[in-house]
C-alpha atoms as a PDB file:
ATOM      1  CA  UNK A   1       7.523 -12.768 -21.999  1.00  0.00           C
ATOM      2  CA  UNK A   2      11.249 -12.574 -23.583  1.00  0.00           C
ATOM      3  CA  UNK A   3       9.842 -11.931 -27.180  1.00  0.00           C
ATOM      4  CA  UNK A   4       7.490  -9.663 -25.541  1.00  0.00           C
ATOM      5  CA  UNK A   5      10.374  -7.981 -23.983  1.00  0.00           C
ATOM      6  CA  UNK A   6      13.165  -7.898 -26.637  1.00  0.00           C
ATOM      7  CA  UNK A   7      10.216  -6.548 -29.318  1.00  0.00           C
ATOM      8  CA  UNK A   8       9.172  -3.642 -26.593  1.00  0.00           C
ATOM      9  CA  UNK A   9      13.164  -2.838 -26.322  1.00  0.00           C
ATOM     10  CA  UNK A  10      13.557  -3.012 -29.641  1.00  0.00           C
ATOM     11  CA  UNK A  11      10.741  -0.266 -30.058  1.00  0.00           C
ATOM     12  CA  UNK A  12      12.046   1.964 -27.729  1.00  0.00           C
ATOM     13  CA  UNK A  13      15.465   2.152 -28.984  1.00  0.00           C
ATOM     14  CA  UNK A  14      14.327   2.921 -32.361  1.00  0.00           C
ATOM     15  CA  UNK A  15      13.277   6.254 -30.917  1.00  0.00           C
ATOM     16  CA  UNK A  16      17.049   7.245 -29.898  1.00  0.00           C
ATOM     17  CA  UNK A  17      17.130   8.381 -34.007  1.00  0.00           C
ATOM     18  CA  UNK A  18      14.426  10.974 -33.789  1.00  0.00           C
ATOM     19  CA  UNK A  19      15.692  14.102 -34.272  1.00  0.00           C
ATOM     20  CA  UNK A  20      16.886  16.260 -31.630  1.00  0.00           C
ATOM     21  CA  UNK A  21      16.964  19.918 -33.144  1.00  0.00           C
ATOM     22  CA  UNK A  22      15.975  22.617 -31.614  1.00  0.00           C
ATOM     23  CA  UNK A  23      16.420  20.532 -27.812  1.00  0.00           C
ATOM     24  CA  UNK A  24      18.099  22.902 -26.591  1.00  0.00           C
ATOM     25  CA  UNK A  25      15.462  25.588 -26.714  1.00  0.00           C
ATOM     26  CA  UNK A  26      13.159  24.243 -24.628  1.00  0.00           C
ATOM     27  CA  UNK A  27      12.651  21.886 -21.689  1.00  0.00           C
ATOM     28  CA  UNK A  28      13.222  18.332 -21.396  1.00  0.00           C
ATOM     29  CA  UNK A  29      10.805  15.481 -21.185  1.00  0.00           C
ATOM     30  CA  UNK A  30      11.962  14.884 -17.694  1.00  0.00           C
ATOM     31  CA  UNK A  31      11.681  18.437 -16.669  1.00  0.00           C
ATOM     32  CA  UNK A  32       8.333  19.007 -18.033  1.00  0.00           C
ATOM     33  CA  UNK A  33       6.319  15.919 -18.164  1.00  0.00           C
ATOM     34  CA  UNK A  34       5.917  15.341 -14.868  1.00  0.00           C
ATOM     35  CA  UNK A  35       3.260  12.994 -13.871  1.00  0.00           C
ATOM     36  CA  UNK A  36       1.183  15.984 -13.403  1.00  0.00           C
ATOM     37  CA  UNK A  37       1.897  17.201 -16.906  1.00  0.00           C
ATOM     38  CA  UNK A  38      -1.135  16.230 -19.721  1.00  0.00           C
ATOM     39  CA  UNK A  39      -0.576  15.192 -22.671  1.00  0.00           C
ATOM     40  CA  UNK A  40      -1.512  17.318 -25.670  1.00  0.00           C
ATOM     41  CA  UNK A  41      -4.140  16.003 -28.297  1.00  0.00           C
ATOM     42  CA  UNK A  42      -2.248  13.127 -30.371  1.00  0.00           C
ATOM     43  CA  UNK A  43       0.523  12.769 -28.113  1.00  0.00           C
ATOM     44  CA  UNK A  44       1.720   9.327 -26.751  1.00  0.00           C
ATOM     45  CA  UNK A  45       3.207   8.436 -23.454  1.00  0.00           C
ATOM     46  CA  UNK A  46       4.459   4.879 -22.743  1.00  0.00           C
ATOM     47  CA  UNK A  47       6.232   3.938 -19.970  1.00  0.00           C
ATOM     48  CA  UNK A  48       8.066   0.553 -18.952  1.00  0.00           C
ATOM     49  CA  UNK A  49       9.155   0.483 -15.560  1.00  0.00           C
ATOM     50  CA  UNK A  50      10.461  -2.827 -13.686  1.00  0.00           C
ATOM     51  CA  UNK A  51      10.834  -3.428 -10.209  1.00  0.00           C
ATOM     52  CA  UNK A  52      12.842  -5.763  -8.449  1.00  0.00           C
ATOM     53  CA  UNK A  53      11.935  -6.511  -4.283  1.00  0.00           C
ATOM     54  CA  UNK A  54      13.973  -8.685  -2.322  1.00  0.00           C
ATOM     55  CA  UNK A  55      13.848  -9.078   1.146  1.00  0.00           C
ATOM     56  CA  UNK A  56      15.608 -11.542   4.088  1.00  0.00           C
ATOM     57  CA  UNK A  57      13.998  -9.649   7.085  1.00  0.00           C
ATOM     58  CA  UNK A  58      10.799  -9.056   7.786  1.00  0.00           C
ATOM     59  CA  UNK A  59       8.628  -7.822  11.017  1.00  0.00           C
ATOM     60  CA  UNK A  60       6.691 -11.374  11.347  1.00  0.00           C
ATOM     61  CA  UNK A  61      10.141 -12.871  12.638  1.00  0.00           C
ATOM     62  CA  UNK A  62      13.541 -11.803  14.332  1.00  0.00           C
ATOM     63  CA  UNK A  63      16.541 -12.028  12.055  1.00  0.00           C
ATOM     64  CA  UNK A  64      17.571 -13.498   9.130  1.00  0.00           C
ATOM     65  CA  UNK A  65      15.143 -15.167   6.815  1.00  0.00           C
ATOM     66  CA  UNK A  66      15.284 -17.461   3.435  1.00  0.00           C
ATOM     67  CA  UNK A  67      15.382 -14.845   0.944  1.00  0.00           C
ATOM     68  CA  UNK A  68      12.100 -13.642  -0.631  1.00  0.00           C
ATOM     69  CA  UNK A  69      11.995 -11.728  -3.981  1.00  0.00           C
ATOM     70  CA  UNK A  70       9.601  -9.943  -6.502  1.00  0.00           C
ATOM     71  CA  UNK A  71       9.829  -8.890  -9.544  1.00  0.00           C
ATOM     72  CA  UNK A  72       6.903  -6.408 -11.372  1.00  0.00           C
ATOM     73  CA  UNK A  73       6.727  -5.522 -14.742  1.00  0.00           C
ATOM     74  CA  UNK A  74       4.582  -2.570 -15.664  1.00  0.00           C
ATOM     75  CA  UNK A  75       3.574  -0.823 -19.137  1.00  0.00           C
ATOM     76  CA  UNK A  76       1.738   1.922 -19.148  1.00  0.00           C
ATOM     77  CA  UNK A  77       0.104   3.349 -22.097  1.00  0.00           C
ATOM     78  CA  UNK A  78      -1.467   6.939 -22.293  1.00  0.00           C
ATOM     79  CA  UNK A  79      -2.745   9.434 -25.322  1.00  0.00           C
ATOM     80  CA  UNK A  80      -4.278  13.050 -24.990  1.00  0.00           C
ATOM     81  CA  UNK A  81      -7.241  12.873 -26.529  1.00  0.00           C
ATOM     82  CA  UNK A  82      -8.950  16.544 -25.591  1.00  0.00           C
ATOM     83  CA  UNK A  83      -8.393  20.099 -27.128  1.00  0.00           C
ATOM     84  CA  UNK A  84      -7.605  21.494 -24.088  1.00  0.00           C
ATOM     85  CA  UNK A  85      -4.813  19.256 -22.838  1.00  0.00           C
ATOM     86  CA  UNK A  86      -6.808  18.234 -20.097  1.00  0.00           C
ATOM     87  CA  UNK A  87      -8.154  14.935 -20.793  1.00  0.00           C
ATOM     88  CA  UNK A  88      -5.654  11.229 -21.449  1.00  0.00           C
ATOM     89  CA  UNK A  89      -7.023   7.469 -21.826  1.00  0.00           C
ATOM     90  CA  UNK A  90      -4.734   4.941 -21.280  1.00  0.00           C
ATOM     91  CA  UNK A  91      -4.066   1.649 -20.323  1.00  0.00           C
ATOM     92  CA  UNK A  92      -2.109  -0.364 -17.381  1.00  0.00           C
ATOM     93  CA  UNK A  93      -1.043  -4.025 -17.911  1.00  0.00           C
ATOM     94  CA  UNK A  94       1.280  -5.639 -15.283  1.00  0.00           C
ATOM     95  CA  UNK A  95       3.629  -8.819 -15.223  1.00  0.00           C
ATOM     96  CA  UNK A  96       4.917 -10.467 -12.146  1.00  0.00           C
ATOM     97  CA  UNK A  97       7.707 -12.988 -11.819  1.00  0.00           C
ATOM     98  CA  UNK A  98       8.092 -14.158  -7.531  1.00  0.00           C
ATOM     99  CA  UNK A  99      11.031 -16.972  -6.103  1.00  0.00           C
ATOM    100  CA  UNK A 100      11.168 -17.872  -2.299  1.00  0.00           C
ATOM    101  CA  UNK A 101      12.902 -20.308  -0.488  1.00  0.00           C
ATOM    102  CA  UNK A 102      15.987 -18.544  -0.463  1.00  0.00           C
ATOM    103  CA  UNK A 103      16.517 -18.647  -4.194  1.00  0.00           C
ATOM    104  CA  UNK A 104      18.770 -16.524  -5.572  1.00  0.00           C
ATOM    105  CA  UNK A 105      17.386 -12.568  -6.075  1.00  0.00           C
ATOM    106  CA  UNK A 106      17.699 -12.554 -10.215  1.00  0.00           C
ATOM    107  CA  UNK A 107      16.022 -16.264 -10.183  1.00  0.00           C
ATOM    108  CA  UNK A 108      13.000 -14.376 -11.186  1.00  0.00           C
ATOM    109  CA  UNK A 109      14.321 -13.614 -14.481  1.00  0.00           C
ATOM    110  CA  UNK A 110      14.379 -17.374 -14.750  1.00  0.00           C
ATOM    111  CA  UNK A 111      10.710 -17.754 -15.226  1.00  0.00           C
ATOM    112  CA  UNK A 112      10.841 -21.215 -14.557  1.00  0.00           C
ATOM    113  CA  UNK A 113       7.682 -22.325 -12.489  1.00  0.00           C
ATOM    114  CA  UNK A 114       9.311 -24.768 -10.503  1.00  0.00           C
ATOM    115  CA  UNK A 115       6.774 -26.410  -7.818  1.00  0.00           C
ATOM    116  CA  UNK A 116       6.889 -24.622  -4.263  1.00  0.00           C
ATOM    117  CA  UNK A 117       9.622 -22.004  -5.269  1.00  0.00           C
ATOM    118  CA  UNK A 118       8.365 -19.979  -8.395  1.00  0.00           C
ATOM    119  CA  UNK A 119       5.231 -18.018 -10.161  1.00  0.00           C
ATOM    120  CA  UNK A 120       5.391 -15.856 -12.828  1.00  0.00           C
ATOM    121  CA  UNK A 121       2.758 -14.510 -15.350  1.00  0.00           C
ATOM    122  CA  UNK A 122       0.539 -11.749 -16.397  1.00  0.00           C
ATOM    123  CA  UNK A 123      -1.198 -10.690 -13.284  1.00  0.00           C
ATOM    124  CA  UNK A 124      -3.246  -7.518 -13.891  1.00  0.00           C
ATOM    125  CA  UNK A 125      -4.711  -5.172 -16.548  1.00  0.00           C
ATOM    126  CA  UNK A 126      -6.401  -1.466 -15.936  1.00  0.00           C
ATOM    127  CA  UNK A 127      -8.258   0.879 -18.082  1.00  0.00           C
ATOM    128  CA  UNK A 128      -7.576   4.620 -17.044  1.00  0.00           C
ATOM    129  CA  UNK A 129      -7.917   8.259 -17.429  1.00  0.00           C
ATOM    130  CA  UNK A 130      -6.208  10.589 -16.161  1.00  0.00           C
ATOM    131  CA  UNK A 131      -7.585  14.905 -15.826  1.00  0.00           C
ATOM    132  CA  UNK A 132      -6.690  17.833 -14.577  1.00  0.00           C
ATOM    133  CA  UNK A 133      -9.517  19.164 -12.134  1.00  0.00           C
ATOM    134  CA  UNK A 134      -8.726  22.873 -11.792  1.00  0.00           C
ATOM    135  CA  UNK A 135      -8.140  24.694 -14.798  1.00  0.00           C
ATOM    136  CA  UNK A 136      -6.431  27.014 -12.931  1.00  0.00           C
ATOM    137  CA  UNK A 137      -4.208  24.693 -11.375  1.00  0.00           C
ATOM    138  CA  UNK A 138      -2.363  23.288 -14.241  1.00  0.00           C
ATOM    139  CA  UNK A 139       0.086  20.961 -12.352  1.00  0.00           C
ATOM    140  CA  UNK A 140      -2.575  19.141  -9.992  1.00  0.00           C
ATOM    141  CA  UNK A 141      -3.953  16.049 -12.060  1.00  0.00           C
ATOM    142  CA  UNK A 142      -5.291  12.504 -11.251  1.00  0.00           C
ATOM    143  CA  UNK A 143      -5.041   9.246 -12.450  1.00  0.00           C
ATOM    144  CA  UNK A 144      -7.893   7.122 -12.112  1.00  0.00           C
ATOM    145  CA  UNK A 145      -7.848   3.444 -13.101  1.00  0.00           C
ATOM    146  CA  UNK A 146      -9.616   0.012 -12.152  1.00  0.00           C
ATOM    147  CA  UNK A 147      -7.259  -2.898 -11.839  1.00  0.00           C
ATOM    148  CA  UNK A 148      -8.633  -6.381 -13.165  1.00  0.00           C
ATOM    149  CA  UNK A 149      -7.028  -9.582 -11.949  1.00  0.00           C
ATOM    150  CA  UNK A 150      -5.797 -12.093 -14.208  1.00  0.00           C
ATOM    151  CA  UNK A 151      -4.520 -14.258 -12.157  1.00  0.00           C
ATOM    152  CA  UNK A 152      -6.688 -18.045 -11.288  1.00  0.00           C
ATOM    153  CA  UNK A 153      -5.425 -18.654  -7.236  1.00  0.00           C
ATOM    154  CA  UNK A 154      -3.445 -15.803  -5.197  1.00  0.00           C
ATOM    155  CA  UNK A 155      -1.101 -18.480  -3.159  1.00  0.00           C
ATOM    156  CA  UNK A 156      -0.111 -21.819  -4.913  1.00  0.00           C
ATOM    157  CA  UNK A 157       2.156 -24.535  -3.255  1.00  0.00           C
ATOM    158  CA  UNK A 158       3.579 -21.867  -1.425  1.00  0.00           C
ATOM    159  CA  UNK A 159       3.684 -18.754  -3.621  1.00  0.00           C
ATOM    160  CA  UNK A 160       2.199 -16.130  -3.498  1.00  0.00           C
ATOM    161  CA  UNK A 161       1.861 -14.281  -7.167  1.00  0.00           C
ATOM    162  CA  UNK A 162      -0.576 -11.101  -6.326  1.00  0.00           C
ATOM    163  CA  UNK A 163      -3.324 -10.713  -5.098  1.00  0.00           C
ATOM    164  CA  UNK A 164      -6.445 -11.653  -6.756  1.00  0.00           C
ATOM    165  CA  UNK A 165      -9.242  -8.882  -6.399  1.00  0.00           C
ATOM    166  CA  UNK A 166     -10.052  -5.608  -8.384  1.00  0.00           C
ATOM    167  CA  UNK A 167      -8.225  -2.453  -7.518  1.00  0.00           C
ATOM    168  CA  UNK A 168     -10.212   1.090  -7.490  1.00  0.00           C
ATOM    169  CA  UNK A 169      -7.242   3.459  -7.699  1.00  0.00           C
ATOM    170  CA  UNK A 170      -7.040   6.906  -7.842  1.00  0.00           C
ATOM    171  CA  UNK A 171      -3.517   9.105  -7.790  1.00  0.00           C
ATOM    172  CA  UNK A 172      -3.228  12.574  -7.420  1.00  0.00           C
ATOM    173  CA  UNK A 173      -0.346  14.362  -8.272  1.00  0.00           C
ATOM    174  CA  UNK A 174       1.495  17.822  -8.125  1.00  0.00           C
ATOM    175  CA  UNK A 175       4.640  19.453  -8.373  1.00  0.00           C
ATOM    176  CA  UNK A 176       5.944  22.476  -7.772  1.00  0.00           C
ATOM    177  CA  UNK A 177       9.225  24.097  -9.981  1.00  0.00           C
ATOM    178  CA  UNK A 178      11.718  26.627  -8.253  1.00  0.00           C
ATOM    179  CA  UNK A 179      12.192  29.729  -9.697  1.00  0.00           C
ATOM    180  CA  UNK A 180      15.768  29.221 -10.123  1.00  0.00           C
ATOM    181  CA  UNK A 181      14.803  25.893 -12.249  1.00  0.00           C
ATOM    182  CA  UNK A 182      17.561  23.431 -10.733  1.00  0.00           C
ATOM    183  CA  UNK A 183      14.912  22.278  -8.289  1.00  0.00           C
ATOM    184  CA  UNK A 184      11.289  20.374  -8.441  1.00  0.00           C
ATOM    185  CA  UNK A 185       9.083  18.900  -5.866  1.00  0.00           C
ATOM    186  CA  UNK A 186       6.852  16.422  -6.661  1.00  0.00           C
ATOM    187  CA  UNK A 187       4.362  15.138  -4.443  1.00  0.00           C
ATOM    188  CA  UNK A 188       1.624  12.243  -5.115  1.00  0.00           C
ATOM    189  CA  UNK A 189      -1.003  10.481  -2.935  1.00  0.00           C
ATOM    190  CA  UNK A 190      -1.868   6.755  -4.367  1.00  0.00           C
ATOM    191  CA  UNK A 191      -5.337   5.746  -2.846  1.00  0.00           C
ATOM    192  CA  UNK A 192      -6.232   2.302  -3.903  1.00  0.00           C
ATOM    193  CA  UNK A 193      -9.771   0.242  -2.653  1.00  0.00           C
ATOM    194  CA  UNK A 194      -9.078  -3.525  -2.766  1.00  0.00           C
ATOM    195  CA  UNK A 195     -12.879  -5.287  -3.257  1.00  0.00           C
ATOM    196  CA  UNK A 196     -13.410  -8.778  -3.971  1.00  0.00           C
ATOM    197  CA  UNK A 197     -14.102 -12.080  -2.601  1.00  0.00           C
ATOM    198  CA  UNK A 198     -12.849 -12.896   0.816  1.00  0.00           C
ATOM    199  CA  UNK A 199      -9.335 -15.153   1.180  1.00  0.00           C
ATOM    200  CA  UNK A 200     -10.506 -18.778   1.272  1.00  0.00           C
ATOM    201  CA  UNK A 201      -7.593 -21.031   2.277  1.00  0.00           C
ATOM    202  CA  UNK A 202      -7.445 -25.014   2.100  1.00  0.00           C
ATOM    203  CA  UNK A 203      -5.495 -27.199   4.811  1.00  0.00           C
ATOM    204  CA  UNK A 204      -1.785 -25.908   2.972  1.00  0.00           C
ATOM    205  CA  UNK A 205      -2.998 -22.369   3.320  1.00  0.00           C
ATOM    206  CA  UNK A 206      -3.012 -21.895  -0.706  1.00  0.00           C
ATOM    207  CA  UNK A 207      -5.533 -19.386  -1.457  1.00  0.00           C
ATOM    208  CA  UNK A 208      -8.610 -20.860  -2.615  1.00  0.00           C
ATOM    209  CA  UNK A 209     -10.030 -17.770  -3.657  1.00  0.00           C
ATOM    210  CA  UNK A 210      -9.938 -13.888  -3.115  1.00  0.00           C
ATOM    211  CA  UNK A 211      -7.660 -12.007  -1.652  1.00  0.00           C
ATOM    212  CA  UNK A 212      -5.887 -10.960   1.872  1.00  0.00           C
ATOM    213  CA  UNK A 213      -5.809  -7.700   0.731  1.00  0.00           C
ATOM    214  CA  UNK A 214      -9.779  -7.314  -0.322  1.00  0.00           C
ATOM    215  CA  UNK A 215     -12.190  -4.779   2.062  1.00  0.00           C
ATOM    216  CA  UNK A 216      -8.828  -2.730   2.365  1.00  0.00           C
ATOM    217  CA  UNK A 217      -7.842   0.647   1.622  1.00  0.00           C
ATOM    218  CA  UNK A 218      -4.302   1.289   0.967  1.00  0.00           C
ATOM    219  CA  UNK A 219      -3.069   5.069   1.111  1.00  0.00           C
ATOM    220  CA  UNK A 220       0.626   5.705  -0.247  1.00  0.00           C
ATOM    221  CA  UNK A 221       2.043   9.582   0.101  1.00  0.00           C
ATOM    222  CA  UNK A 222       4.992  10.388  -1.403  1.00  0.00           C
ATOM    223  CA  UNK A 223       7.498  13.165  -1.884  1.00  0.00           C
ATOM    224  CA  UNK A 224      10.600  13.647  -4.485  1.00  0.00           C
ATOM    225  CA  UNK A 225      12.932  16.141  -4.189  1.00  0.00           C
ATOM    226  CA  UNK A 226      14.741  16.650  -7.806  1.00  0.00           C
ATOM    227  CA  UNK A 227      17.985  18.269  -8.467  1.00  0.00           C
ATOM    228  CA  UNK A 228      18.235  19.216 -12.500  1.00  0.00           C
ATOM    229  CA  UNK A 229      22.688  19.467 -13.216  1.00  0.00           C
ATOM    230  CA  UNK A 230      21.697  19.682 -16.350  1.00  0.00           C
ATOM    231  CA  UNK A 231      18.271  19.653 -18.830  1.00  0.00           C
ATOM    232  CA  UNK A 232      18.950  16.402 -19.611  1.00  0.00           C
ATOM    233  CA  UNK A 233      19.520  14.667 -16.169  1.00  0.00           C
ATOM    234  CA  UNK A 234      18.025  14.763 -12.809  1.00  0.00           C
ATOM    235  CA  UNK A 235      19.455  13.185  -9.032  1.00  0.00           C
ATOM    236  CA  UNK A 236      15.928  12.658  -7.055  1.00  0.00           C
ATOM    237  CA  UNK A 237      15.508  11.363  -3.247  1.00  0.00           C
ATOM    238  CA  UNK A 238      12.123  10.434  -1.868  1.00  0.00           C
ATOM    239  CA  UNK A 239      10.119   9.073   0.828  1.00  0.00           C
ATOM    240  CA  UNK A 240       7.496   6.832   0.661  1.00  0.00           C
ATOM    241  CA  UNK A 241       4.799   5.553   3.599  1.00  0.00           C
ATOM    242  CA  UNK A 242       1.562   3.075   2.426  1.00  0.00           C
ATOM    243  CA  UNK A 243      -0.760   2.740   5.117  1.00  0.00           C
ATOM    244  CA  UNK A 244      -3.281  -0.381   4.683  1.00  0.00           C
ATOM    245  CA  UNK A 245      -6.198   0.274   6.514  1.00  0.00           C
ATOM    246  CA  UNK A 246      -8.582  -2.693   7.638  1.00  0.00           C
ATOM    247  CA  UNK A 247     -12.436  -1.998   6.623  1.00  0.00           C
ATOM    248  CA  UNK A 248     -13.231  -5.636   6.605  1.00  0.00           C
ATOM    249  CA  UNK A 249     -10.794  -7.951   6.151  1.00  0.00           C
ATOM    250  CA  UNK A 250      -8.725  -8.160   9.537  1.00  0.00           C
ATOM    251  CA  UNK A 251      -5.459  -6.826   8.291  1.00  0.00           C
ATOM    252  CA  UNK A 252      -3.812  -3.739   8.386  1.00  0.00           C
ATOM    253  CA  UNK A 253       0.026  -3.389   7.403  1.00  0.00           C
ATOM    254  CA  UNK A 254       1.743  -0.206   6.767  1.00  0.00           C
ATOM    255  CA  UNK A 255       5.839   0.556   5.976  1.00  0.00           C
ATOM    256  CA  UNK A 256       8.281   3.427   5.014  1.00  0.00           C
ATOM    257  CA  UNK A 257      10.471   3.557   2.594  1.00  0.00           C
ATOM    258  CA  UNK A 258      13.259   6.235   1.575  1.00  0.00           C
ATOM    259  CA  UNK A 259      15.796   6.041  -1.283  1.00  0.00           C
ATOM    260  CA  UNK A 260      16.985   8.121  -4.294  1.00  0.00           C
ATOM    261  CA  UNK A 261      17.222   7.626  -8.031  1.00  0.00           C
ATOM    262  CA  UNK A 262      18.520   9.287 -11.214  1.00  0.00           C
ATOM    263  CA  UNK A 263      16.885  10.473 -14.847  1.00  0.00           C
ATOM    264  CA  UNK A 264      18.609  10.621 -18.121  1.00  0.00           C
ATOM    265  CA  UNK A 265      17.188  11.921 -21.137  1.00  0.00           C
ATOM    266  CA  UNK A 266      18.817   9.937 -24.039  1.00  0.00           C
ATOM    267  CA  UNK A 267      16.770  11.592 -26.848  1.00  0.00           C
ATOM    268  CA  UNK A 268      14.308  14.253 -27.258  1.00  0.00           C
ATOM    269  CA  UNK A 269      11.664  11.047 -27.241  1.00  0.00           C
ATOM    270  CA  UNK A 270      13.513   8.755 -24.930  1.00  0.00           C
ATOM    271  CA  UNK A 271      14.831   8.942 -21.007  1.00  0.00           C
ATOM    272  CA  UNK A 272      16.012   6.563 -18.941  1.00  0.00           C
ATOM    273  CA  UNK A 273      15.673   6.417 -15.278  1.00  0.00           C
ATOM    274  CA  UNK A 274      16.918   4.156 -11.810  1.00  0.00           C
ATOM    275  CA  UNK A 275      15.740   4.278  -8.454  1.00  0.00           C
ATOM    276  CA  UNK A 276      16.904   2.490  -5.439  1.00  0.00           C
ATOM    277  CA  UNK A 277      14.570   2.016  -2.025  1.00  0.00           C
ATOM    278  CA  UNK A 278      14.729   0.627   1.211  1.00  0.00           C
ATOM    279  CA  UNK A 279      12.230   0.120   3.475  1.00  0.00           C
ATOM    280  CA  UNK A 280      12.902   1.329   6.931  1.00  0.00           C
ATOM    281  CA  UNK A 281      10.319   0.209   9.238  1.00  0.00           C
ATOM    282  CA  UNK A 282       6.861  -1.459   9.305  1.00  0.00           C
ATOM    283  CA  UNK A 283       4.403  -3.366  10.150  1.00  0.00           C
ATOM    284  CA  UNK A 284       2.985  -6.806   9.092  1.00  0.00           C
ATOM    285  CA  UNK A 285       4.868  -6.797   6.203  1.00  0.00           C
ATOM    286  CA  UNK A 286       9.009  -7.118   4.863  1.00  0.00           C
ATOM    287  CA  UNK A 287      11.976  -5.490   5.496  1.00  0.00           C
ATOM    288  CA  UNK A 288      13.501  -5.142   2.500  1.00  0.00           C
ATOM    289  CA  UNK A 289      14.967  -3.250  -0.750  1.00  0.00           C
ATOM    290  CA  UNK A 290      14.213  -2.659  -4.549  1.00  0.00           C
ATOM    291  CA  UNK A 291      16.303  -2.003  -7.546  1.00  0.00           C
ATOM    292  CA  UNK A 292      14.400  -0.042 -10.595  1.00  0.00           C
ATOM    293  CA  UNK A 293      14.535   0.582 -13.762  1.00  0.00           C
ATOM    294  CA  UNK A 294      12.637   2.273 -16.081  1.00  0.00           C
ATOM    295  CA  UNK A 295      12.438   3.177 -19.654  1.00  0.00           C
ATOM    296  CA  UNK A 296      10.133   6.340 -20.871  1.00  0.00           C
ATOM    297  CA  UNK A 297       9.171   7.629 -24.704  1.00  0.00           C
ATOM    298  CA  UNK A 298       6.934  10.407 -25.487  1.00  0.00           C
ATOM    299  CA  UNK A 299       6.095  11.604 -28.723  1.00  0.00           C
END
């Protein structure tokens, strides 16, 4: 995962020496390629974003509790491949690196294994498209993409790594410019239908097969509220709820989350971005915070 890592950084920064004539005279990456935005025939769009959750509260307990954390590693891959700008393929592959026991929070980045404490690996992978619906609604699209599991047991000696079970997911997204330009709102809605095999546990609750969160749909609204000082940089805030719902498998969770971020664009190819959540409330699930950080070239 390292050389994987230092040869994907090493890529992006090469980017920083495109040329960047003629910037000024038009938008930025991060003003105009929204999530909603389409690629145009030929164009690429890849996307590393890493997430760090840690947690010491949770709602299954009062007060303070070893510390939990989980890292996710996401690259996602898209092309236009229509005409008409209103067609992209692309392709979702995820790594995940967990520590509990009240390890230390950047003990992920160890990648160590070690028995009862640690998992890491390459968990998922997820074809996709992603089309606009309404011609006449150029800034409504949707993402559509089936998550395969990689991994062989959801729970071992302990840890859990992620949940083993296909994902049907489907995103929709808009957003919505001001006229005076310093302000966007973006809004999405994540749907995602968790089938599979149901959890089978042995006697040390390790996960024999499936998954807790199979028969379950999961619904995720969000909102962003961006602030543009300048065409190259943007100061967000957002808030988040996912709401599990149980059609099968006896367990419904749901949580808020609110936070804020910031966007950089380094090059006319490259930006750079950061967000910061915390998770307010819930239900069956943790009480925590995540640290992101994400790295964006389109071209």
């Amino acid at each position: 995962m390292k050389k994987i890592s230092i040869l994907f950084i090493a890529v992006m920064i090469s980017f920083i020496g495109f040329s960047q004539e003629d910037e000024d005279s038009q938008k930025s990456v991060i003003q105009e390629y929204t999530p909603s935005k389409l690629l145009d025939k030929g164009q690429w769009d890849i996307k590393w974003f890493n997430n760090l959750y840690t947690q010491t509260e949770s709602t299954f307990s009062d007060g303070k509790e070893p510390r939990q954390t989980f890292f996710t590693s996401t690259i996602d891959i898209f092309t236009g491949v229509s005409e008409s700008s209103s067609f992209n393929v692309g392709l979702l592959l995820e790594f995940r690196s967990n520590v509990i026991n009240n390890r230390k929070a950047l003990d992920v980045f160890s990648f160590d294994g070690e028995a009862g404490t640690a998992r890491s690996g390459f968990t998922s992978f997820a074809p996709a498209v992603k089309f606009n619906p309404f011609k006449n609604v150029s800034n409504f699209t949707i993402q559509t993409a089936l998550h395969i599991p990689l991994v062989d047991q959801e729970t071992d000696d302990g840890v859990f790594l992620d949940q083993k079970g296909f994902v049907f997911q489907n995103r929709f997204f808009y957003d919505y410019t001001f006229p005076s330009g310093d302000w966007q709102l973006f809004t999405e809605l994540n749907t995602e239908y968790n089938f599979g095999k149901k959890a089978r546990q042995d006697s040390n609750f390790d996960t024999i097969e499936g998954s807790f969160a199979n028969n379950s749909l999961n619904l995720t609204p969000g909102v962003f509220l961006s602030y543009f000082p300048s065409d190259k940089s943007t100061i967000l805030i957002l808030a988040q709820h996912s709401q599990r719902i149980d059609t099968g498998n006896n367990f419904a969770q749901d949580f808020t989350a609110l936070g804020g971020g910031f966007k950089y664009q380094l090059t006319k190819v490259l930006n750079i971005e950061t967000l910061y959540t915390n998770f307010v409330r819930g239900n069956n699930t943790g009480l925590g915070q995540t640290f992101n950080i994400g790295l964006r070239a389109l071209f």
